[in-house]
N, C-alpha and C. Protein backbone atom coordinates (compact mmCIF):
# COMPACT_ATOMS: atom_id res chain seq x y z
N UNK A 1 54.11 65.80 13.68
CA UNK A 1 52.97 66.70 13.65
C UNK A 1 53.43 68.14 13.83
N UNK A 2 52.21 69.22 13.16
CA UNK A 2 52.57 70.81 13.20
C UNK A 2 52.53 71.07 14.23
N UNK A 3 52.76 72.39 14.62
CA UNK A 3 52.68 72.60 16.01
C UNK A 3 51.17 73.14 15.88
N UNK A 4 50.31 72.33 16.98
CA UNK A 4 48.89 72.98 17.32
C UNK A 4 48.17 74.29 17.07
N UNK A 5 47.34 73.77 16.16
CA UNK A 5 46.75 75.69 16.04
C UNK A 5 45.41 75.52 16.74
N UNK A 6 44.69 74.75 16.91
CA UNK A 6 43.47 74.74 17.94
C UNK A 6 43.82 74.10 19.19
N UNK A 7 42.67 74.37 20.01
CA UNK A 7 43.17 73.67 21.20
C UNK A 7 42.53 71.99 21.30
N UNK A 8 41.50 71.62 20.21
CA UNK A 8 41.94 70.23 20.15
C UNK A 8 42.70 69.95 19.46
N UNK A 9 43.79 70.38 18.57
CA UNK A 9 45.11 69.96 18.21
C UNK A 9 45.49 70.00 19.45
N UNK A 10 46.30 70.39 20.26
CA UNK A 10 47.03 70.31 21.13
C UNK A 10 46.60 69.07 22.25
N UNK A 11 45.08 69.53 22.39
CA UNK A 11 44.87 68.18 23.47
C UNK A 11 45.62 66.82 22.93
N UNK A 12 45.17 66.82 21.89
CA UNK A 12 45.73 65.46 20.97
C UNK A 12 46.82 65.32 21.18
N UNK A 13 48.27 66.42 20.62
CA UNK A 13 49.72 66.35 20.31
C UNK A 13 50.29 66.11 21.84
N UNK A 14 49.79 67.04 22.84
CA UNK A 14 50.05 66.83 23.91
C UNK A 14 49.59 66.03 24.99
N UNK A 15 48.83 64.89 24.46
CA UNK A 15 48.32 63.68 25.48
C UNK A 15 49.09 62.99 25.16
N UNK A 16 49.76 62.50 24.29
CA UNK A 16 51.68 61.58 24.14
C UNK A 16 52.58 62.36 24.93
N UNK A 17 52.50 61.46 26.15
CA UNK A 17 53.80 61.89 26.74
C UNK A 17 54.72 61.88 26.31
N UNK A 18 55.58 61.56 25.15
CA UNK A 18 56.83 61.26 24.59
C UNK A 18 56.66 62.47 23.31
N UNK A 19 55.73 62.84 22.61
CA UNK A 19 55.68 64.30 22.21
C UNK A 19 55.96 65.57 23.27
N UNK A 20 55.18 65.57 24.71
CA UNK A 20 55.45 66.56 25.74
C UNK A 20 57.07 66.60 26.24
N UNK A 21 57.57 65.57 26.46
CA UNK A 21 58.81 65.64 26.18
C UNK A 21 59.92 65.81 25.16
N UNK A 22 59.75 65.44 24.49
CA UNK A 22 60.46 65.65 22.70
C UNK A 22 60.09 67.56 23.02
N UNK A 23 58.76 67.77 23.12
CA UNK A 23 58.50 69.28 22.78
C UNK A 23 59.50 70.12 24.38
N UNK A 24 59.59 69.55 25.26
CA UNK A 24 60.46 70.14 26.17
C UNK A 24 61.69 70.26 26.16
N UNK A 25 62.30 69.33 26.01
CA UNK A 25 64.10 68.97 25.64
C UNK A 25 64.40 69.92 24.92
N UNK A 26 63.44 70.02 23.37
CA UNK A 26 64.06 70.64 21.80
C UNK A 26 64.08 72.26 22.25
N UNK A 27 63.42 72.67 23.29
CA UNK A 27 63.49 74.32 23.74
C UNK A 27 64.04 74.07 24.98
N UNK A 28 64.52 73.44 25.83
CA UNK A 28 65.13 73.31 27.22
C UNK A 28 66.83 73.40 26.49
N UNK A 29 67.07 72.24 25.72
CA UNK A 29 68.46 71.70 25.44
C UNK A 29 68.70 71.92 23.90
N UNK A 30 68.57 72.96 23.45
CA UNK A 30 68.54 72.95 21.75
C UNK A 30 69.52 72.20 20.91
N UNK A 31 70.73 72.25 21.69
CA UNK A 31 72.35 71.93 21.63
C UNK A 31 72.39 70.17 22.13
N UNK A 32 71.27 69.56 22.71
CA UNK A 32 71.76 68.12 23.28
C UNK A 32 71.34 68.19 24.93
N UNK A 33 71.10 67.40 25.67
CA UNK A 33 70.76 67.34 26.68
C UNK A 33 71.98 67.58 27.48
N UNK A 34 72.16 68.23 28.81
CA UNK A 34 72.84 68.41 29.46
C UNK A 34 72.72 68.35 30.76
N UNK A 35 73.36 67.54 31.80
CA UNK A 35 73.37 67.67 33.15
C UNK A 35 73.38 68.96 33.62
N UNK A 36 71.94 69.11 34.58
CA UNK A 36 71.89 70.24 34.71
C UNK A 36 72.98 70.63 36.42
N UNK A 37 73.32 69.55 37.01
CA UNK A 37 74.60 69.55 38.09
C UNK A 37 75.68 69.83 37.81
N UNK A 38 76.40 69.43 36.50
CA UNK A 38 77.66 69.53 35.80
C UNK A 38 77.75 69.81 34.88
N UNK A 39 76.69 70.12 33.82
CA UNK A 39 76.74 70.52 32.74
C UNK A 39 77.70 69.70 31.50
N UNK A 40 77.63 68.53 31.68
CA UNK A 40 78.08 67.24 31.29
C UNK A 40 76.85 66.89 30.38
N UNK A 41 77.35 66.50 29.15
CA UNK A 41 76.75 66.14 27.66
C UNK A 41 76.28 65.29 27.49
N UNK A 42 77.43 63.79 27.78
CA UNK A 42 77.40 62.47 27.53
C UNK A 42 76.29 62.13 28.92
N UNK A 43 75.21 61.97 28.60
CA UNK A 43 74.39 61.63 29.55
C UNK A 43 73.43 60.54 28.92
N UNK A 44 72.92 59.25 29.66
CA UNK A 44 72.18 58.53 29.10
C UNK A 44 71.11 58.58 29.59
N UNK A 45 69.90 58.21 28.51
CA UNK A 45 68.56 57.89 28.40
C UNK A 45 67.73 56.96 29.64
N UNK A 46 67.08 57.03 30.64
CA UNK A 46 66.64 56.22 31.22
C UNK A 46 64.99 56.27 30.63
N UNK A 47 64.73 55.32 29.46
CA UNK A 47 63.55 55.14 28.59
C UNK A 47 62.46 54.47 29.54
N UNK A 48 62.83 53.57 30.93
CA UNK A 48 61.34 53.97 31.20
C UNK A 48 61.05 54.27 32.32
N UNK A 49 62.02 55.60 33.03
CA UNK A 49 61.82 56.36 34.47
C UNK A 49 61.61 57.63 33.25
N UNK A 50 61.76 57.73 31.83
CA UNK A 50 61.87 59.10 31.39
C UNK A 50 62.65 60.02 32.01
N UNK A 51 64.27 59.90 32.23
CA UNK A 51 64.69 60.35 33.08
C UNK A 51 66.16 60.36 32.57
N UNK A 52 67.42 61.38 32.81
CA UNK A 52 68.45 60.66 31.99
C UNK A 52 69.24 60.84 33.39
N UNK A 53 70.79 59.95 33.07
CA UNK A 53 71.86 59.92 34.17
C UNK A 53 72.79 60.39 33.37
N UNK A 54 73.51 61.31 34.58
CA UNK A 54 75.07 61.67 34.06
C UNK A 54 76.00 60.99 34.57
N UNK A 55 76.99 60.60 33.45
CA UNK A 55 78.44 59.25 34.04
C UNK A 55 79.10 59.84 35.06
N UNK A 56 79.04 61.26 35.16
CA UNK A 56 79.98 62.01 36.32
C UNK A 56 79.30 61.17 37.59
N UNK A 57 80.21 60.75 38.71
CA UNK A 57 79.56 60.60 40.17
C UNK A 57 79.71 62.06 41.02
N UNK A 58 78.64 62.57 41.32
CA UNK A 58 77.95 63.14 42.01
C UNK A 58 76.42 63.28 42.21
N UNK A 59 76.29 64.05 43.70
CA UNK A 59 74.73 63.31 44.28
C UNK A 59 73.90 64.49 43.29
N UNK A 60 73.08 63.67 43.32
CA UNK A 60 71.59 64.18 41.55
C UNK A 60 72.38 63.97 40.25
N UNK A 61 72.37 62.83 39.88
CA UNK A 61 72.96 62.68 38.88
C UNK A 61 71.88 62.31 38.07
N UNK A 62 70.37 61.54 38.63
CA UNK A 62 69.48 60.99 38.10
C UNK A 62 68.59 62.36 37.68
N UNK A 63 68.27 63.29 36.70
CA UNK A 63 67.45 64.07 36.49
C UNK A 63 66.58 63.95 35.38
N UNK A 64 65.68 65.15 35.21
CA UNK A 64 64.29 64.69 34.37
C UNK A 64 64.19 66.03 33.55
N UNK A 65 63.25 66.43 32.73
CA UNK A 65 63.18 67.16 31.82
C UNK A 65 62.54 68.37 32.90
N UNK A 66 62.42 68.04 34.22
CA UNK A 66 61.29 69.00 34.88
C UNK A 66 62.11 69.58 35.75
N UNK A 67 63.53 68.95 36.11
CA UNK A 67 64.38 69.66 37.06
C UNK A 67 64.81 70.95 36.48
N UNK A 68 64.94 72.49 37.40
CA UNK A 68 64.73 73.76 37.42
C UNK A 68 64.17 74.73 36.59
N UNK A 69 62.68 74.12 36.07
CA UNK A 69 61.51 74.44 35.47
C UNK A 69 60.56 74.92 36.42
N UNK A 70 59.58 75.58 35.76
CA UNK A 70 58.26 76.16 36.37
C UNK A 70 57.77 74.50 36.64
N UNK A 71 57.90 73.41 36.06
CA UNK A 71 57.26 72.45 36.05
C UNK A 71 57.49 71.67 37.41
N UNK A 72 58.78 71.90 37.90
CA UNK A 72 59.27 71.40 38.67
C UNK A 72 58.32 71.32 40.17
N UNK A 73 58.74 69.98 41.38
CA UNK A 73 57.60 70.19 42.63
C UNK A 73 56.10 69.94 42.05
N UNK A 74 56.24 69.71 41.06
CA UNK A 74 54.90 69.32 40.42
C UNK A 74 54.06 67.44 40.09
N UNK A 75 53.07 67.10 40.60
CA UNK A 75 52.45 66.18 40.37
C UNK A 75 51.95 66.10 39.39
N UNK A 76 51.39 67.27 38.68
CA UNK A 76 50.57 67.30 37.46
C UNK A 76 51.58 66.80 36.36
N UNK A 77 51.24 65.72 35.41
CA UNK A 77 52.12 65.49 34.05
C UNK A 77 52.40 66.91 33.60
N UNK A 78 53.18 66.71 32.59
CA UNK A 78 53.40 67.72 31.35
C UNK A 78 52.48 68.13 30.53
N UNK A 79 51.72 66.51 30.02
CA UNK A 79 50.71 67.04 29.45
C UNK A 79 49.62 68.19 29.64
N UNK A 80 49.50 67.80 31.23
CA UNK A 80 48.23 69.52 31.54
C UNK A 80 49.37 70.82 31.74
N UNK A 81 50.43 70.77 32.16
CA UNK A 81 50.97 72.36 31.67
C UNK A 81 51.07 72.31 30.30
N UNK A 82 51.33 71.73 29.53
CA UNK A 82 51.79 72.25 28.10
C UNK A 82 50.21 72.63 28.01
N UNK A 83 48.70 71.74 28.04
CA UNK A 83 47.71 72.28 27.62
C UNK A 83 47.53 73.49 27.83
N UNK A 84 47.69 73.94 29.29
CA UNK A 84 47.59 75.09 29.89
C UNK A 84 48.53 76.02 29.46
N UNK A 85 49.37 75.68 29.46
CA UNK A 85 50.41 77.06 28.48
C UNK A 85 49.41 77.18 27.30
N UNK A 86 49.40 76.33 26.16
CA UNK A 86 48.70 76.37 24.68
C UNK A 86 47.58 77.87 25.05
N UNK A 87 46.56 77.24 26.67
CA UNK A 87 45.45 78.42 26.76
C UNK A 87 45.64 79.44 26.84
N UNK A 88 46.71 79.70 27.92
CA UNK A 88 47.28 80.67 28.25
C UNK A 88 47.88 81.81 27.38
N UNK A 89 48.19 81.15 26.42
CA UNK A 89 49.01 81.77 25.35
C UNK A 89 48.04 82.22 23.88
N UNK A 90 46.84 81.48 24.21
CA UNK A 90 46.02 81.84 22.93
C UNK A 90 44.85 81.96 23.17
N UNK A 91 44.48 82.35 24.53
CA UNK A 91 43.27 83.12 24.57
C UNK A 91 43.54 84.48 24.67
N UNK A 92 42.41 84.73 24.33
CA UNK A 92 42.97 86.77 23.79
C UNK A 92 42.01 87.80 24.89
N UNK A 93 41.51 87.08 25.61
CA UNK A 93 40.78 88.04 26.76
C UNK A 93 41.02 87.34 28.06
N UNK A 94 42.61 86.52 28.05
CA UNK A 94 42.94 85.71 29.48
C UNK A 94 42.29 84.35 29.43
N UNK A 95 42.24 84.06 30.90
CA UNK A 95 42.09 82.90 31.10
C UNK A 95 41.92 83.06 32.43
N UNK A 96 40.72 82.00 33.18
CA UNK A 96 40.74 82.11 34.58
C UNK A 96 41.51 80.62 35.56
N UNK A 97 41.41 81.13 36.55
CA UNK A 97 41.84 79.48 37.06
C UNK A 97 40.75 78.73 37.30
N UNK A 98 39.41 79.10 37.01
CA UNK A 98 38.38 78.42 37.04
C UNK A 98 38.13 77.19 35.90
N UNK A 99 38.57 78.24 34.59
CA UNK A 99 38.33 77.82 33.10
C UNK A 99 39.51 76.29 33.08
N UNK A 100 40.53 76.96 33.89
CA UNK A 100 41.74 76.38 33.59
C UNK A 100 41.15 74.59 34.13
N UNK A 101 40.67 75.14 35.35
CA UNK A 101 40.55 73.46 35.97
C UNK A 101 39.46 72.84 35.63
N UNK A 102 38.36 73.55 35.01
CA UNK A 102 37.44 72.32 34.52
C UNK A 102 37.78 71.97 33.13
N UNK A 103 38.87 72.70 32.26
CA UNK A 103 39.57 72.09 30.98
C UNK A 103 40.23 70.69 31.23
N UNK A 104 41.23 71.17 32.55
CA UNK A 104 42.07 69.92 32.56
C UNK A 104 41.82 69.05 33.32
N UNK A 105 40.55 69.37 34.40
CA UNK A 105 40.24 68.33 34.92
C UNK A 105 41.12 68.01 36.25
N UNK A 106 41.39 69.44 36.69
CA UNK A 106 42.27 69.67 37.89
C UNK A 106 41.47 70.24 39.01
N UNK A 107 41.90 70.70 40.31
CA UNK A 107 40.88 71.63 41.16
C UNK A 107 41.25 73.02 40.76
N UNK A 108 40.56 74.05 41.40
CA UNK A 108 41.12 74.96 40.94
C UNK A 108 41.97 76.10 41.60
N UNK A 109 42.30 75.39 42.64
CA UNK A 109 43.94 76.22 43.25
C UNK A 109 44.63 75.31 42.38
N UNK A 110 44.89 73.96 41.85
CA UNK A 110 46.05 73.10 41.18
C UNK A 110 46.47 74.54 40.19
N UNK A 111 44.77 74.61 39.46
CA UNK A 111 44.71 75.74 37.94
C UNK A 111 45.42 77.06 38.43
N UNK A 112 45.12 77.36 39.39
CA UNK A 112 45.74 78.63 40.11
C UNK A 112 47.43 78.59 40.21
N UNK A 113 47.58 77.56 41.13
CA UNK A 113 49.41 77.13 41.06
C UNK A 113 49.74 77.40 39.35
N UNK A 114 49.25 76.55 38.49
CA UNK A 114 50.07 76.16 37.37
C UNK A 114 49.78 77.48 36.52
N UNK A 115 48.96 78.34 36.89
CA UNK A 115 48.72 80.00 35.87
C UNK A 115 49.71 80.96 36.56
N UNK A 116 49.88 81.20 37.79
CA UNK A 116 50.86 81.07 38.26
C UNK A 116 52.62 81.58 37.72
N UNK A 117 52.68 80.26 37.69
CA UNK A 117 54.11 80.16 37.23
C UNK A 117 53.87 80.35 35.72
N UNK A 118 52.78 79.78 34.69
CA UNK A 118 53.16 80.20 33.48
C UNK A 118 53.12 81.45 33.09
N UNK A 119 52.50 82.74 33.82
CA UNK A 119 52.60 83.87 34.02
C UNK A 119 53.86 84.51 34.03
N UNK A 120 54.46 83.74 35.43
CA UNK A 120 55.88 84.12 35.80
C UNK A 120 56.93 83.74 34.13
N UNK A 121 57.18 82.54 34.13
CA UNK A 121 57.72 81.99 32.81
C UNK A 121 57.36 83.04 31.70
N UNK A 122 56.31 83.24 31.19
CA UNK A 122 56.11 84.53 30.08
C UNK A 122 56.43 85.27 30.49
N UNK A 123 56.40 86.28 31.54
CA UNK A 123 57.07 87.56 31.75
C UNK A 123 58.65 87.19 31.50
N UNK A 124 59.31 86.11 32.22
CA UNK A 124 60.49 86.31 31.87
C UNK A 124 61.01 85.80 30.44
N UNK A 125 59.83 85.36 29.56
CA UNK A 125 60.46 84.66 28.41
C UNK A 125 61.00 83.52 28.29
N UNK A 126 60.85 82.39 29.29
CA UNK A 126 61.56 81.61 29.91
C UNK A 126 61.11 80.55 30.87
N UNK A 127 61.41 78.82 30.55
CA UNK A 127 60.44 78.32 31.58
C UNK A 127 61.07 77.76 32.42
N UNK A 128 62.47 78.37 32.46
CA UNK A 128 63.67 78.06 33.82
C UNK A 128 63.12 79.11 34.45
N UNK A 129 63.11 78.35 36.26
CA UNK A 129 62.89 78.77 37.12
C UNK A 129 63.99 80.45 37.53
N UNK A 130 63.91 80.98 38.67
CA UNK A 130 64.93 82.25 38.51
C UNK A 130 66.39 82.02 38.81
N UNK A 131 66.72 80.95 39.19
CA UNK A 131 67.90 80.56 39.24
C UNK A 131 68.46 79.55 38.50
N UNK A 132 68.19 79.88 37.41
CA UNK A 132 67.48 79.06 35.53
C UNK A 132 69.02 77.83 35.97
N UNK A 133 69.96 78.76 35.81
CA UNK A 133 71.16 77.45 36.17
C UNK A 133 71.33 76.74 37.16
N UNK A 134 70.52 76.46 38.15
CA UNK A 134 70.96 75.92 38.66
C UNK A 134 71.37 76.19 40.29
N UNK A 135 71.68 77.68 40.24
CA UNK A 135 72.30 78.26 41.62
C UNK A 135 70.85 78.87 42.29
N UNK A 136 70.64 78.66 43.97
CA UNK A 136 69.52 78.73 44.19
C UNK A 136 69.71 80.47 44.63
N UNK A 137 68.44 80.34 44.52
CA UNK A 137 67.79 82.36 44.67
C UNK A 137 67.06 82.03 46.05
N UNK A 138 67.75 83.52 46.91
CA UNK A 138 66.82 83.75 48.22
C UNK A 138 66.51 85.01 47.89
N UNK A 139 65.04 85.18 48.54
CA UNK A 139 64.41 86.57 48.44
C UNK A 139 63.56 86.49 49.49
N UNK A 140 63.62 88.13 50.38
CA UNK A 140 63.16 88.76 51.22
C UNK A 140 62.81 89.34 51.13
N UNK A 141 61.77 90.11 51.89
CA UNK A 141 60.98 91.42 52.38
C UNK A 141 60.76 91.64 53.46
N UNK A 142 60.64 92.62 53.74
CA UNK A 142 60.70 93.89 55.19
C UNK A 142 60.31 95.09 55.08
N UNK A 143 59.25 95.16 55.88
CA UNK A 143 59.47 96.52 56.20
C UNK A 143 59.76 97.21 56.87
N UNK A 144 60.40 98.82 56.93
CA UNK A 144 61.86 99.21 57.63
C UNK A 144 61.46 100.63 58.24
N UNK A 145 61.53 100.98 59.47
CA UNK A 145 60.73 102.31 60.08
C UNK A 145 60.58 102.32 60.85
N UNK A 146 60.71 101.58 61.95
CA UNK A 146 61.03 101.78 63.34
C UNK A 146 59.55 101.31 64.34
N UNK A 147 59.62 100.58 65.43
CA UNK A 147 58.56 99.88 66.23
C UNK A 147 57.99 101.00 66.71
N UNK A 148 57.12 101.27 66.88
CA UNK A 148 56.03 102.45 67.25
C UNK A 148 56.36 102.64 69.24
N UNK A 149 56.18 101.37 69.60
CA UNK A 149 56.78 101.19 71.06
C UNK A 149 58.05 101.50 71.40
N UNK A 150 58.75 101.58 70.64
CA UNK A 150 59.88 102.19 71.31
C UNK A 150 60.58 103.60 71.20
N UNK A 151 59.35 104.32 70.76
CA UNK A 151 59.72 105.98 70.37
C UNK A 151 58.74 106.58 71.53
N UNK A 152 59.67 107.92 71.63
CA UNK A 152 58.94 108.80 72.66
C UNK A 152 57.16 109.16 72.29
N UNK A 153 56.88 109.69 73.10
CA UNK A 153 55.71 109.84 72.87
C UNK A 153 55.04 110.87 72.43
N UNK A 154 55.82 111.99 71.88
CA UNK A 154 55.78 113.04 70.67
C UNK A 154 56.25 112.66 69.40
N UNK A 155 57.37 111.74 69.77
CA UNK A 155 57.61 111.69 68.04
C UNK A 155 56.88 110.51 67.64
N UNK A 156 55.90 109.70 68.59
CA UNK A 156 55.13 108.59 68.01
C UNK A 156 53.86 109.49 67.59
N UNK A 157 53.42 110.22 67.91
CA UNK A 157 52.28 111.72 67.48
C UNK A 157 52.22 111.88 66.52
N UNK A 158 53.46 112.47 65.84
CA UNK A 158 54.33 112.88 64.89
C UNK A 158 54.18 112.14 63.73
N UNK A 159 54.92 110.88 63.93
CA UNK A 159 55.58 110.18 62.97
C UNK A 159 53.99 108.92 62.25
N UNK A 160 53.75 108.54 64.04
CA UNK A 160 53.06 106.81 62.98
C UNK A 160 51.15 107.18 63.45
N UNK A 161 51.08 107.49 61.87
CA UNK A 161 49.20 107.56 62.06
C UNK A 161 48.28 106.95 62.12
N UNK A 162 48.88 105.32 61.40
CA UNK A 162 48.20 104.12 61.78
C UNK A 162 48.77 103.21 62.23
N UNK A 163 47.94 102.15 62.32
CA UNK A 163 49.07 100.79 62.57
C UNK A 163 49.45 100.12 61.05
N UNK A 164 50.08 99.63 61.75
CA UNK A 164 50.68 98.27 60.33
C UNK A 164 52.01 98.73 59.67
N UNK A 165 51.56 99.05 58.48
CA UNK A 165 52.94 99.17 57.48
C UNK A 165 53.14 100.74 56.99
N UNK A 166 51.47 100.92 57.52
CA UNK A 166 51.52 102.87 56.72
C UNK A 166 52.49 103.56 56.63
N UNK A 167 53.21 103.91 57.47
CA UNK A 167 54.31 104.61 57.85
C UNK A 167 55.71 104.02 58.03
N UNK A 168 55.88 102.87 56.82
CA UNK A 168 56.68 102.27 56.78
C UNK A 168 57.11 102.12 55.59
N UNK A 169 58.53 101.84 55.09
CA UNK A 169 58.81 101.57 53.88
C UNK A 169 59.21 100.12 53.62
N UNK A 170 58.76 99.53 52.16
CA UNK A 170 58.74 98.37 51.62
C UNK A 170 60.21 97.75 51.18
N UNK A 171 60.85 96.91 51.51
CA UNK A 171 62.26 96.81 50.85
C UNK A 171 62.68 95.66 50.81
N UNK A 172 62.73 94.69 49.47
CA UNK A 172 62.58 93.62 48.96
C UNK A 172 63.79 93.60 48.51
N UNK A 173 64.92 92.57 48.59
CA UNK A 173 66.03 92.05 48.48
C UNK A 173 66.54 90.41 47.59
N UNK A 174 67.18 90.33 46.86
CA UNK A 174 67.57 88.64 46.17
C UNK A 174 68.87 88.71 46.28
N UNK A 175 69.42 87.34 46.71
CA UNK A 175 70.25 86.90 46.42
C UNK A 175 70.39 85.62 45.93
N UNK A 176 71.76 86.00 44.92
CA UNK A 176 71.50 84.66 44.30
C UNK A 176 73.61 83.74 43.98
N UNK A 177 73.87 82.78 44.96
CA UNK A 177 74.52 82.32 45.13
C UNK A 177 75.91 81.43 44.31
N UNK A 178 76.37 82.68 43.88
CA UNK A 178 77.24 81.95 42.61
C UNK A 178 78.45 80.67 43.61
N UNK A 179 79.05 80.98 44.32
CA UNK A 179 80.05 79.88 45.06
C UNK A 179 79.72 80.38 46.48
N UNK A 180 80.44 79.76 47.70
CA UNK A 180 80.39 79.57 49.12
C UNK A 180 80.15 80.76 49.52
N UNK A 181 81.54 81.23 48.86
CA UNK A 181 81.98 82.53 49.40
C UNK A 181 82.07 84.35 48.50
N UNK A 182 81.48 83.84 47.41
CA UNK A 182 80.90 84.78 46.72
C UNK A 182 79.47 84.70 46.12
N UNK A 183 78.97 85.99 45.86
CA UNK A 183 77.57 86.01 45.74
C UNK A 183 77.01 87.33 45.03
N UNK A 184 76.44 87.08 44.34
CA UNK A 184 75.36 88.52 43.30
C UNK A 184 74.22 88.92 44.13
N UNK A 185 74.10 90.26 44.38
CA UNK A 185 72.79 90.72 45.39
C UNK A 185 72.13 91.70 44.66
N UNK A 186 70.78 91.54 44.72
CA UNK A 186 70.50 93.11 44.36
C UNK A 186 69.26 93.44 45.28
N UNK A 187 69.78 94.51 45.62
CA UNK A 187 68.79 95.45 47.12
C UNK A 187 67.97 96.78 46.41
N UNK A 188 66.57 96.06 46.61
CA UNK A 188 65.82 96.84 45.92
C UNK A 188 64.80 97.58 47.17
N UNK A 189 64.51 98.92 47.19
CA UNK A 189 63.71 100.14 48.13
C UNK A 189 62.81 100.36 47.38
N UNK A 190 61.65 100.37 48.41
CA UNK A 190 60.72 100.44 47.52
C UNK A 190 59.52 101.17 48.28
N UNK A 191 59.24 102.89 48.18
CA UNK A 191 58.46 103.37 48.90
C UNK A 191 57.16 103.48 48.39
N UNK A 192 56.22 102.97 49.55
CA UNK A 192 54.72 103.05 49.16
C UNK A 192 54.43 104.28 49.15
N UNK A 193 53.68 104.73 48.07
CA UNK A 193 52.83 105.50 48.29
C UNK A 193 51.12 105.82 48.11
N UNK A 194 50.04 106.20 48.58
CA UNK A 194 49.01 106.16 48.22
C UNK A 194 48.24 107.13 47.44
N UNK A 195 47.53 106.76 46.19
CA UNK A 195 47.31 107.27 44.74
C UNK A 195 45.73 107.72 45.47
């Protein structure tokens, strides 16, 4: 079958789970399926966990079309994200998470989670998670400016006019873990200001 131009085409194409997969693999693995632990080729089919194994021994060898996807941590089949992407992607004045969950027949924080990440995934072009290969991503925030209690009591006058964060700056940080002992960072500053 074409690829869906209405959205009851798609309900249809994408209620076969074995189309939702076929349609995941062919843009996940264009080249052949690959262990996403070792990056090992020769991997076999487990036809009815839907699931393949890599011959290498090491621990996660058993993986699925959903490991380091937006899809991933997820209960919902494939079938309701792919629907929900289809909406997402071809409604022309958005989509709510309201619309989303009485389409698929979800609640509507589920609709909320899964708009979500397909949001995230379109911005990056991409429905690997941010550490698409594999290596996991930490990210922080702080804000950086000093405890109000522990400054004199002119330069607390001075300096902090409200409470909270006002008088504070925003500074959001990732790292992302190539081996033990080396690592890619990027330290991002980020001053509020009010418009």
């Amino acid at each position: 079958m074409k690829k869906p131009r209405t959205l009851q085409q798609a309900i249809l194409h994408f209620g076969n789970p074995d189309n939702c997969l076929a349609f995941i693999v062919e843009r996940r693995w264009p080249n052949g399926v690959e262990c996403p632990t070792c990056g090992r080729d020769d991997v076999r089919f487990i036809s009815t966990r839907k699931m393949w194994e890599c011959k290498s021994q090491h621990p996660k060898k058993q993986f699925s079309a959903k490991i380091g996807t937006i899809f991933e941590d997820s209960a919902l089949p494939l079938s309701k994200w792919l629907i929900a992407m289809w909406m997402v992607a071809n409604c022309k004045n958005g989509i709510s998470s309201y619309e989303v969950g009485r389409a698929l027949g979800v609640t509507q924080k589920s609709a909320w989670f899964m708009l979500h990440r397909i949001r995230l995934a379109m911005q990056n072009r991409s429905f690997l998670k941010l550490g698409g290969d594999g290596t996991p991503v930490e990210v922080d925030e702080t804000f950086v400016g000093g405890a109000a209690r522990f400054m004199h009591a002119d330069k607390h006058r001075r300096r902090i006019t409200e409470t909270g964060t006002k008088d504070k700056t925003a500074t959001f940080s990732m790292v992302r873990r190539v081996s033990s002992n080396r690592s890619n960072s990027l330290f991002i500053r980020v001053t509020l200001t009010e418009v």
